[in-house]
N, C-alpha and C. Protein backbone atom coordinates (compact mmCIF):
# COMPACT_ATOMS: atom_id res chain seq x y z
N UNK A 1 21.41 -6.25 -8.69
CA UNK A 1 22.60 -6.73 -8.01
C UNK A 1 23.09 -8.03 -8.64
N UNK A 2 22.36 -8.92 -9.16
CA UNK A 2 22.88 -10.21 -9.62
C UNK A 2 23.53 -10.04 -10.73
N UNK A 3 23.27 -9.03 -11.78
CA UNK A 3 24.47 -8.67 -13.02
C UNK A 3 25.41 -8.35 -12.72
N UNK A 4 25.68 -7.70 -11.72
CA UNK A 4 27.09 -7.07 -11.24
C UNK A 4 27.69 -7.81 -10.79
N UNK A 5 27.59 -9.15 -9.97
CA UNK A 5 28.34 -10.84 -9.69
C UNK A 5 28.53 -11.90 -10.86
N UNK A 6 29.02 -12.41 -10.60
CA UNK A 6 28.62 -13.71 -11.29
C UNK A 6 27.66 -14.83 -10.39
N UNK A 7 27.66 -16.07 -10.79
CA UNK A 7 26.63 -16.98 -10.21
C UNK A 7 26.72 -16.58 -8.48
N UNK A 8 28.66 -17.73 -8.89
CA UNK A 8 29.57 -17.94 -7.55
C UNK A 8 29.07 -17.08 -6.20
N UNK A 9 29.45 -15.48 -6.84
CA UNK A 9 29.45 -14.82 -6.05
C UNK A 9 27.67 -14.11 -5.59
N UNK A 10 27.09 -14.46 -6.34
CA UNK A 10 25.87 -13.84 -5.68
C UNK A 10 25.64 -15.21 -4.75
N UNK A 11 25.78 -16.48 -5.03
CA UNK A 11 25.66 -17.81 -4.27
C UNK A 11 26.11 -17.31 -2.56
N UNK A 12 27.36 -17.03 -3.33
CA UNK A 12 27.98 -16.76 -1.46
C UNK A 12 27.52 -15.30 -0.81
N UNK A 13 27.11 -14.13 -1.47
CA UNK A 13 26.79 -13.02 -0.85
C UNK A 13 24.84 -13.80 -0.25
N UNK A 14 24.07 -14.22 -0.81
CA UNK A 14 23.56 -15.11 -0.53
C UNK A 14 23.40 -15.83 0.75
N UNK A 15 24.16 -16.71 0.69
CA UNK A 15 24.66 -17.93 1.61
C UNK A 15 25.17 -16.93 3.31
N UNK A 16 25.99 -15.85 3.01
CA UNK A 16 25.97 -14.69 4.02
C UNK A 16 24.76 -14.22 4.59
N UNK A 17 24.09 -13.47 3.83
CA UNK A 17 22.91 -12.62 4.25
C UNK A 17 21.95 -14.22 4.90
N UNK A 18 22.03 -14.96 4.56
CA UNK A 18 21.27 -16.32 5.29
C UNK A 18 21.65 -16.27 6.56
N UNK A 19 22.97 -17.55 6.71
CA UNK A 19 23.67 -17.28 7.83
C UNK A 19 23.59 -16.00 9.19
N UNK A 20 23.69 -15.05 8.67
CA UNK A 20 23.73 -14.06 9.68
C UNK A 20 21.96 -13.28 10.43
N UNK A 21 20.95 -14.47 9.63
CA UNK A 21 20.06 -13.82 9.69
C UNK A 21 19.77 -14.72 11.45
N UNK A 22 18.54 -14.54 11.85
CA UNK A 22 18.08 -15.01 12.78
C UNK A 22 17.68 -16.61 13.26
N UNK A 23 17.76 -17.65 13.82
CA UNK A 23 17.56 -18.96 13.60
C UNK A 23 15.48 -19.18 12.97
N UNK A 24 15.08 -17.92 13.67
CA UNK A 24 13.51 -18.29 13.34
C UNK A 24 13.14 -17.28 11.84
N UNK A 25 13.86 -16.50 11.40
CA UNK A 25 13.70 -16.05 10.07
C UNK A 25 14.32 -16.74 9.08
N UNK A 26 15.49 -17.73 9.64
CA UNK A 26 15.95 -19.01 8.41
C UNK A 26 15.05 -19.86 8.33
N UNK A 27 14.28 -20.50 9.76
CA UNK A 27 13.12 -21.45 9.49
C UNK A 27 12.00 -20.97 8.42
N UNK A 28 11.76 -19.81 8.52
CA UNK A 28 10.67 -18.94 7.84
C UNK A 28 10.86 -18.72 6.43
N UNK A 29 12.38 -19.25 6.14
CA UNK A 29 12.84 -19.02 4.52
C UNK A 29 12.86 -20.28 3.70
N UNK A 30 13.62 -21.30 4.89
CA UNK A 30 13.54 -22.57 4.04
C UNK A 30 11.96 -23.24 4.31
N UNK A 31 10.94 -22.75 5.53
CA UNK A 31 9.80 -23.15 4.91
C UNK A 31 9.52 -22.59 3.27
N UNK A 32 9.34 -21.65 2.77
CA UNK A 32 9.10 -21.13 1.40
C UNK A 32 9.88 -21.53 0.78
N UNK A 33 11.14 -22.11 0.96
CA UNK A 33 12.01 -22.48 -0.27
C UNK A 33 13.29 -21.57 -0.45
N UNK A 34 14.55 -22.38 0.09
CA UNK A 34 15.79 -21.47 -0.28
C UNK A 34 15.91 -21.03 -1.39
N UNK A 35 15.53 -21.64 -2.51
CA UNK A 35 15.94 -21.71 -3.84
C UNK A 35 15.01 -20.56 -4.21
N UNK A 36 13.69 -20.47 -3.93
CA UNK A 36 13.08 -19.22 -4.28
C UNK A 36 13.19 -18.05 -3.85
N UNK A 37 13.94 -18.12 -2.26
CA UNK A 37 14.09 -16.41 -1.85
C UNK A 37 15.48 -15.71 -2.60
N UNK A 38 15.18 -14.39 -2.28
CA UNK A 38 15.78 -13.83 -3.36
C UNK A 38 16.19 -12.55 -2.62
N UNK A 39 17.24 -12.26 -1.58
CA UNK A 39 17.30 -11.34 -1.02
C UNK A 39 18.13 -10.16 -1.50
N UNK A 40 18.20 -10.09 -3.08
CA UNK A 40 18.28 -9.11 -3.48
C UNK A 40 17.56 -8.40 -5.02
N UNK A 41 15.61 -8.52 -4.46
CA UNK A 41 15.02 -8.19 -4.87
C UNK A 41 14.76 -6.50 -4.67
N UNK A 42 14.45 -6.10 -5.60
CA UNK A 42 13.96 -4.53 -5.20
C UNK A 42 13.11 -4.39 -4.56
N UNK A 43 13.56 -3.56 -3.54
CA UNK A 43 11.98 -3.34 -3.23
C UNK A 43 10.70 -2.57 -3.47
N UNK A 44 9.81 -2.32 -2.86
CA UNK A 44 8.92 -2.10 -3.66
C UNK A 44 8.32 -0.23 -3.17
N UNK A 45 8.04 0.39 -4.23
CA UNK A 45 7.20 1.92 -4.12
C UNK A 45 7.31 1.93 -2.64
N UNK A 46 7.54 2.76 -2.09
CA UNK A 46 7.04 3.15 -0.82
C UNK A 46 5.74 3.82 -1.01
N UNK A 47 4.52 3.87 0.33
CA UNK A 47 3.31 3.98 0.06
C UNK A 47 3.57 5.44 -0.35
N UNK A 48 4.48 6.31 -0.02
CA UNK A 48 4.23 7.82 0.21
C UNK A 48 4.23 8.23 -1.30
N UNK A 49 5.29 7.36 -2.51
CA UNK A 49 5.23 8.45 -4.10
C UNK A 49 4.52 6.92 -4.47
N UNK A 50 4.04 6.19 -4.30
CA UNK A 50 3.16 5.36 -5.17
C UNK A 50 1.97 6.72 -5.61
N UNK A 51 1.55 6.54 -7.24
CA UNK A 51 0.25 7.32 -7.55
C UNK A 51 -1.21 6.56 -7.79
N UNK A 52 -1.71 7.16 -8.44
CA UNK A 52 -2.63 6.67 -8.64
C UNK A 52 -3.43 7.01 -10.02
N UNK A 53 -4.52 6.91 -10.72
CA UNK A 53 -5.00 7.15 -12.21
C UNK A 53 -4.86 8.46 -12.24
N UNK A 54 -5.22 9.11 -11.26
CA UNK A 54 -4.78 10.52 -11.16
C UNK A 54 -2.87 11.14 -11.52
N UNK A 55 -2.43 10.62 -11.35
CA UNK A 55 -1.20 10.61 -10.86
C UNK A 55 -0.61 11.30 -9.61
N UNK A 56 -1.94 11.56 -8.54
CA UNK A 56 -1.62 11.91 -7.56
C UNK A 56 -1.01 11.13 -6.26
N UNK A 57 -0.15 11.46 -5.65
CA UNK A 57 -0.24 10.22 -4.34
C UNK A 57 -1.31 10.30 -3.17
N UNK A 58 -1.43 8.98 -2.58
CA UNK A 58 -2.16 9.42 -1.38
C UNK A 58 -2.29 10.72 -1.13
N UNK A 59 -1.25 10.80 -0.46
CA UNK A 59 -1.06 12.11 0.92
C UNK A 59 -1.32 13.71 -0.38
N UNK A 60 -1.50 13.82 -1.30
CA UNK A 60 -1.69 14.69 -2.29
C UNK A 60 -3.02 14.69 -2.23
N UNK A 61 -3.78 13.75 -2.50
CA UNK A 61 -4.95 13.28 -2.55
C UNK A 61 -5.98 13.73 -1.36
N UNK A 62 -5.62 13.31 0.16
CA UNK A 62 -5.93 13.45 1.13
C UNK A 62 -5.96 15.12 1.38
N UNK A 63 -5.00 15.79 1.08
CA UNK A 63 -4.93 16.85 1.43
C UNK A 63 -6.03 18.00 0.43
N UNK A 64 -6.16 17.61 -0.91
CA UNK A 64 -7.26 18.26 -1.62
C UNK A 64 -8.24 18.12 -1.13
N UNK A 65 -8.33 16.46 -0.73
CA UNK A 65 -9.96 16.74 -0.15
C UNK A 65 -10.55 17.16 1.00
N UNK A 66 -9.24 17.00 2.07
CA UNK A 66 -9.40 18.21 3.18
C UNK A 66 -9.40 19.63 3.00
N UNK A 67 -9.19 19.96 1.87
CA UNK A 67 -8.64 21.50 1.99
C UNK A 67 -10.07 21.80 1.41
N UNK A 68 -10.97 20.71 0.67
CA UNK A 68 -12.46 21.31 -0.51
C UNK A 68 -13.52 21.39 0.71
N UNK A 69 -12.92 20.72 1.68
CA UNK A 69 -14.28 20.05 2.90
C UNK A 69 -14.45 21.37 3.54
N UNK A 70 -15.02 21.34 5.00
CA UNK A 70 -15.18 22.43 5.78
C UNK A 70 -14.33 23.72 6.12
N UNK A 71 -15.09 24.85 5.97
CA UNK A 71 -13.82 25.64 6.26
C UNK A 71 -13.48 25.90 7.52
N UNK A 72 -14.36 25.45 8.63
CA UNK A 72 -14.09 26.19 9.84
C UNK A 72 -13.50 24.42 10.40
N UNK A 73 -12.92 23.58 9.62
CA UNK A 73 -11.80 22.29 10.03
C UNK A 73 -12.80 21.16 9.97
N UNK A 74 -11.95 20.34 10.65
CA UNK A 74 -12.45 18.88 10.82
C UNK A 74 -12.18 18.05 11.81
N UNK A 75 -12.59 17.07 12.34
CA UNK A 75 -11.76 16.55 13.54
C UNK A 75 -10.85 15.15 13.15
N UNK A 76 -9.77 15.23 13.86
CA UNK A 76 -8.57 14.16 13.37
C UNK A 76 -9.38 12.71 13.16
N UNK A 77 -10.54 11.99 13.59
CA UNK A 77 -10.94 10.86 13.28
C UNK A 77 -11.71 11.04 11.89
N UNK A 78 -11.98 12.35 11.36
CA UNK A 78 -12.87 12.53 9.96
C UNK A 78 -11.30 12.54 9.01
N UNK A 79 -10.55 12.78 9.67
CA UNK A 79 -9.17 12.93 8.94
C UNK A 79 -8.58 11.37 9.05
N UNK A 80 -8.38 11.04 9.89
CA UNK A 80 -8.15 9.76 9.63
C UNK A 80 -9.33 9.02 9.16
N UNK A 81 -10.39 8.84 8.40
CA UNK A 81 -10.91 8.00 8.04
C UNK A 81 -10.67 8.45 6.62
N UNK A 82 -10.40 9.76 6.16
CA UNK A 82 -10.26 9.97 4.93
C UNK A 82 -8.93 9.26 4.42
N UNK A 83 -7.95 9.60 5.38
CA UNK A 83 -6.62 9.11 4.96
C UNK A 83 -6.71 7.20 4.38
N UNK A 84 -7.79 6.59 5.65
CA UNK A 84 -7.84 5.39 5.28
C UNK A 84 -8.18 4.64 4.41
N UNK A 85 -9.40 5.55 3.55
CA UNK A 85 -10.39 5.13 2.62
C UNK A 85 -8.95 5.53 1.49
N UNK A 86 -8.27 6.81 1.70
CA UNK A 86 -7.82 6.60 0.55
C UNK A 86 -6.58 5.85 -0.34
N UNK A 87 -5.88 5.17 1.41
CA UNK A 87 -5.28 4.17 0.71
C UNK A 87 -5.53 2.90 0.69
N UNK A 88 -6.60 2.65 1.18
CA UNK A 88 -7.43 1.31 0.48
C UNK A 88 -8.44 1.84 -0.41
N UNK A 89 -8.42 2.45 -1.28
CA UNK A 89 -8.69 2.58 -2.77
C UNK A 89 -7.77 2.75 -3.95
N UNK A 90 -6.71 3.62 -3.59
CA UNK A 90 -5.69 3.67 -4.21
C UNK A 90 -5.01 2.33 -4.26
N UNK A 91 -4.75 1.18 -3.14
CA UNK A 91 -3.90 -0.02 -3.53
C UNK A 91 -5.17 -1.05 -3.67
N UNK A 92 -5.81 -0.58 -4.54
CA UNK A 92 -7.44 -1.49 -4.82
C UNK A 92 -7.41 -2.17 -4.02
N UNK A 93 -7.73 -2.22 -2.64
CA UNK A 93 -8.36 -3.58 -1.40
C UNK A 93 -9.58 -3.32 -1.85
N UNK A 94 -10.29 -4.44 -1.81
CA UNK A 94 -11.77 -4.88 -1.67
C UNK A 94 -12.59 -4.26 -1.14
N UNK A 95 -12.24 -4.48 0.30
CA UNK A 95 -13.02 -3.63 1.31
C UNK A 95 -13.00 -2.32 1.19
N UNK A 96 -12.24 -1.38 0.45
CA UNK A 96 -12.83 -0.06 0.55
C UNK A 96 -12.71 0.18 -0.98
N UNK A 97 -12.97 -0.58 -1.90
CA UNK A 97 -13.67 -0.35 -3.19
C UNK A 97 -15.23 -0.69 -2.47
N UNK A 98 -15.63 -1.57 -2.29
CA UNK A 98 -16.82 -1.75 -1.64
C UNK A 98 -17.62 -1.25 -0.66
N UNK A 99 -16.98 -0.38 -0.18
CA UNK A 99 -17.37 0.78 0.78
C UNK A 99 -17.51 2.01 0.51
N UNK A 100 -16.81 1.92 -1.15
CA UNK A 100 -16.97 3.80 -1.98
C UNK A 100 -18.04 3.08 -2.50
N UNK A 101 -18.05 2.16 -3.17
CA UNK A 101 -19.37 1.61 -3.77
C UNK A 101 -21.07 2.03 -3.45
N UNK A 102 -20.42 1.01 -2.25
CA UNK A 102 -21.55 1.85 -1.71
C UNK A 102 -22.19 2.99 -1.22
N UNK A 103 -21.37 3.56 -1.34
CA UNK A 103 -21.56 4.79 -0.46
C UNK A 103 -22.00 5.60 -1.75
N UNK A 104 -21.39 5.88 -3.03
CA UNK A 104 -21.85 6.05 -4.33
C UNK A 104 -23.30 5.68 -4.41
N UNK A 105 -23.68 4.59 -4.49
CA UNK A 105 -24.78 4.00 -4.06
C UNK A 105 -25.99 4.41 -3.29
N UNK A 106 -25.60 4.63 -2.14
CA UNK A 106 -26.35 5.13 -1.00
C UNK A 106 -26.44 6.84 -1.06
N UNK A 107 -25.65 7.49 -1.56
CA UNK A 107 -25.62 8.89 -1.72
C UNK A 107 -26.92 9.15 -3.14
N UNK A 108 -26.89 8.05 -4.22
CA UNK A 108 -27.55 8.08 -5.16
C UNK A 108 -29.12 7.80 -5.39
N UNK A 109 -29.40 6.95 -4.20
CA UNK A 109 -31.00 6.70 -3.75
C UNK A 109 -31.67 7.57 -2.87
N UNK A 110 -30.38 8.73 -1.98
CA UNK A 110 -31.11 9.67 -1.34
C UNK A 110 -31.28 10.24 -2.16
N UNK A 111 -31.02 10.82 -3.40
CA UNK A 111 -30.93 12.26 -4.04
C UNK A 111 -32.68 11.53 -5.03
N UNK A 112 -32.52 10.20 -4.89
CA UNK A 112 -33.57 9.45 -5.93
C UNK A 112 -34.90 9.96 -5.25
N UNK A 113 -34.87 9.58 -4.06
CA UNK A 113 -36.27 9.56 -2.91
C UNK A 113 -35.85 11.09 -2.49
N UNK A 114 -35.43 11.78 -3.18
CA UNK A 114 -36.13 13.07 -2.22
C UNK A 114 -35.22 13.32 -0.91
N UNK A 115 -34.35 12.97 -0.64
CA UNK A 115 -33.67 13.18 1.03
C UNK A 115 -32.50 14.31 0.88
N UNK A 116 -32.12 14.28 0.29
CA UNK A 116 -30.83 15.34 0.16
C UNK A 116 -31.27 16.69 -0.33
């Protein structure tokens, strides 16, 4: 959007979208800095076609590995925990790299000792 204005006019389309915003979301802007917000940034992937090394998305993802699992189903909290793990791995959070980790881990010392 800023190539298609000149300075002037992105200043005042700007100076608009400010103005008309809320008195506690202007406080919330000039705490961070007028000069740095930028309210006509792109925004960003929506979670649903973001991929992954695979080039699969989540919800692509989720659904293979429900469909490899049980055949006679699953219950919606084994489904929602899959869904969860897999988009905190896919947007690398910590906490569930560290929770496949382990679990990699822990799946690998049963098969070591004899349990599986």
């Amino acid at each position: 959007m800023h190539r298609e204005f000149s300075d002037d006019e992105v200043k005042k389309r700007k100076k608009a979208i400010f103005d008309s915003m809320s008195p506690r979301r202007q406080k919330h802007i000039l705490k961070r800095g007028y000069d740095k917000w930028d309210p006509f940034q792109e925004p960003k992937d929506p979670i649903d076609i973001r991929t992954e090394k695979t080039k699969r998305t989540s919800q692509v993802l989720v659904r293979e590995f429900l469909q490899s699992r049980r055949a006679n189903g699953y219950s919606n909290a084994y489904a929602r925990g899959v869904l969860e793990i897999c988009l905190g791995i896919v947007n690398n959070d910590e906490r569930f790299i560290a929770m496949y980790e382990f679990s990699c881990w822990y799946r690998d010392l049963l098969k070591k000792e004899g349990h599986e």
